[in-house]
C-alpha atoms as a PDB file:
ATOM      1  CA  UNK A   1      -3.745  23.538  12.450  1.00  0.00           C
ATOM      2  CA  UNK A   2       0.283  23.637  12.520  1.00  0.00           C
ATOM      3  CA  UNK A   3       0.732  22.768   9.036  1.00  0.00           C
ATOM      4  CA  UNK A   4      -1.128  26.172   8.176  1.00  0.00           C
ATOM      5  CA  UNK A   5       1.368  28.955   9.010  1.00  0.00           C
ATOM      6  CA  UNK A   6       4.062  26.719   7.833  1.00  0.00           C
ATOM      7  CA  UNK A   7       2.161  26.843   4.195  1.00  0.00           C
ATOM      8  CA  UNK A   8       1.084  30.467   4.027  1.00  0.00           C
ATOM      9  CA  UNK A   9       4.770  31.768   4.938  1.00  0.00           C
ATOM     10  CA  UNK A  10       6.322  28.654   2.938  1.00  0.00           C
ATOM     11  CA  UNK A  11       8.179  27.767   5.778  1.00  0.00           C
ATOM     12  CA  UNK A  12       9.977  31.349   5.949  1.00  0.00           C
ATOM     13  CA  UNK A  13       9.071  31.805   9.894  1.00  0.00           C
ATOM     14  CA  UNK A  14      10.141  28.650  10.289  1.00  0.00           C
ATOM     15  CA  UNK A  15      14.122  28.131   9.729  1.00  0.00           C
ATOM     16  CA  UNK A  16      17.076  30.720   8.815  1.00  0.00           C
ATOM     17  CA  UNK A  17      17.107  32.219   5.359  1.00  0.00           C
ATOM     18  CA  UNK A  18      19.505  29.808   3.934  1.00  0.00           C
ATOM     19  CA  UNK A  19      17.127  26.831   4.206  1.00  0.00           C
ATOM     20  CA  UNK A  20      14.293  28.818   3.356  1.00  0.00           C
ATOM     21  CA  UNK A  21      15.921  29.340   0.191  1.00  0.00           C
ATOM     22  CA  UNK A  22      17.182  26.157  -0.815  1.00  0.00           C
ATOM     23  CA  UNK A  23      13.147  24.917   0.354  1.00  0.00           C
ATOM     24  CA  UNK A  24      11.433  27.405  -1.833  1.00  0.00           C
ATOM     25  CA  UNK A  25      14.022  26.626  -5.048  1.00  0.00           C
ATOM     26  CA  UNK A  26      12.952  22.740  -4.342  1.00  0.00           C
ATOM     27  CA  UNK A  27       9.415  23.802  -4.877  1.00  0.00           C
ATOM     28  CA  UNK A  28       9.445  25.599  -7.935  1.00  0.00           C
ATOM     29  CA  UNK A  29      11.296  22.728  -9.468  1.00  0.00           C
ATOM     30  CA  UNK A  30       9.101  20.058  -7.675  1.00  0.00           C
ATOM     31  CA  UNK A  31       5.576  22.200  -7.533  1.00  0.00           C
ATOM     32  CA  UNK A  32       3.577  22.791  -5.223  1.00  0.00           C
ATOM     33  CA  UNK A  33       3.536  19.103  -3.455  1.00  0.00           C
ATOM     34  CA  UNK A  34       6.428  19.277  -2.548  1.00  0.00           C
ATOM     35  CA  UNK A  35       5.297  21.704   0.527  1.00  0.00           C
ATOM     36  CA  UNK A  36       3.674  18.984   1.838  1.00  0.00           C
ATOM     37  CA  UNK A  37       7.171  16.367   1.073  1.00  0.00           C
ATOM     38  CA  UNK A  38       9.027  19.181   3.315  1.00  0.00           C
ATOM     39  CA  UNK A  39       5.900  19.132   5.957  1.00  0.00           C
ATOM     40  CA  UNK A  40       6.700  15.275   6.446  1.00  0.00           C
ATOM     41  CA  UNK A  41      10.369  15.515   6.448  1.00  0.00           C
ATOM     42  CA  UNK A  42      10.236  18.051   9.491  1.00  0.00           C
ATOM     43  CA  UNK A  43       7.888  15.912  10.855  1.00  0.00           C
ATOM     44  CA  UNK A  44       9.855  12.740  10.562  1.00  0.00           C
ATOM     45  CA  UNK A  45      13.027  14.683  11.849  1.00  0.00           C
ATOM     46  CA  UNK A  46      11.377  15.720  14.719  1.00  0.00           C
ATOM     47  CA  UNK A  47      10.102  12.181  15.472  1.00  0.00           C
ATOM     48  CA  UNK A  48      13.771  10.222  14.622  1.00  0.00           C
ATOM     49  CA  UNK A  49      15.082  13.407  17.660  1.00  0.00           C
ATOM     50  CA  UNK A  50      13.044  12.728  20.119  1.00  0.00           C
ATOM     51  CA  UNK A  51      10.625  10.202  19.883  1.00  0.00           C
ATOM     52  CA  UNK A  52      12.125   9.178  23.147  1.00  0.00           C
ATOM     53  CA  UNK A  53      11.607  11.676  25.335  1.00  0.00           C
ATOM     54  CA  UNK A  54       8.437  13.327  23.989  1.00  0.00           C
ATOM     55  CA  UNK A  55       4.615  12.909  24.234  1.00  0.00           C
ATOM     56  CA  UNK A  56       1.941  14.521  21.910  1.00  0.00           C
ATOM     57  CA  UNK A  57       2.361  18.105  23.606  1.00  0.00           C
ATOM     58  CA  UNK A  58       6.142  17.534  23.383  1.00  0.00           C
ATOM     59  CA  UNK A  59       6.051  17.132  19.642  1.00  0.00           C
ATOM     60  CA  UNK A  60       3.825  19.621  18.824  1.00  0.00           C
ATOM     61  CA  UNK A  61       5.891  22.313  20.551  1.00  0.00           C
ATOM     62  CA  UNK A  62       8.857  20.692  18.701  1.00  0.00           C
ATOM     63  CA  UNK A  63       7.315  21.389  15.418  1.00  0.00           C
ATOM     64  CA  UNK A  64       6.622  25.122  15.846  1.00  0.00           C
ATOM     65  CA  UNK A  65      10.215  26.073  16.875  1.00  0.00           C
ATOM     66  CA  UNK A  66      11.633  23.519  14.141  1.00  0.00           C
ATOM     67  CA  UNK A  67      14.206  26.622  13.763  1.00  0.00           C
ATOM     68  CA  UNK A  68      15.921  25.179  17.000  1.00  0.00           C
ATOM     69  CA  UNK A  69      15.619  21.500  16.717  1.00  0.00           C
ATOM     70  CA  UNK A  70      16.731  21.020  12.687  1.00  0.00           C
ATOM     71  CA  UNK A  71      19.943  22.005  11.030  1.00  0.00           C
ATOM     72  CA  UNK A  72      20.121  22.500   7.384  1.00  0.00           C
ATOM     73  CA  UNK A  73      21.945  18.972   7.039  1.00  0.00           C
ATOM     74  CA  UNK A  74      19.302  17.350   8.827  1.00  0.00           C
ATOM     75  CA  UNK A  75      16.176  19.170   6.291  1.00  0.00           C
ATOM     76  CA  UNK A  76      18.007  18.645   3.108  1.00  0.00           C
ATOM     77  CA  UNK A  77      18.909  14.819   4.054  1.00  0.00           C
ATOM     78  CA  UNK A  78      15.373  14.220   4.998  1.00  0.00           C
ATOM     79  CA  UNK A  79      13.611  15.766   2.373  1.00  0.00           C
ATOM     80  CA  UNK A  80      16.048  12.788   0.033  1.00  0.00           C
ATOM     81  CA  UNK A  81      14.659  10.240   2.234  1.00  0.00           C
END
């Protein structure tokens, strides 16, 4: 249920133009698996953040504002991982 307004806007409501951009060139190059690569990255970010301090409802609220909680360093070094 989270992971489907992430795919139908490609992750554009998600984070600032400039990641958006460098995401959606990394899928045409990759295809279209690669939407679920970045899914797991933000995922993993998230978890690496906060794992800590967070329960289920934590995480999940986490995930929809990744836009606060990831910088572009942090997606593009995770999605090499």
């Amino acid at each position: 249920m989270l992971l489907h307004p992430w795919f139908t806007t490609l992750y554009a409501n998600c984070f600032e133009v400039d990641i958006v951009a460098v995401l959606w060139d990394q899928t045409f190059y990759f295809g279209q698996f690669h939407l679920f690569r970045i899914g797991l990255a933000i995922g993993q970010i998230i978890e690496q953040k906060y794992k800590h301090q967070m329960d289920e409802i934590d995480a999940q609220v986490y995930m929809k504002e990744a836009r606060k909680h990831i910088t572009q360093k942090e997606m593009l070094d995770g999605l090499k991982a």
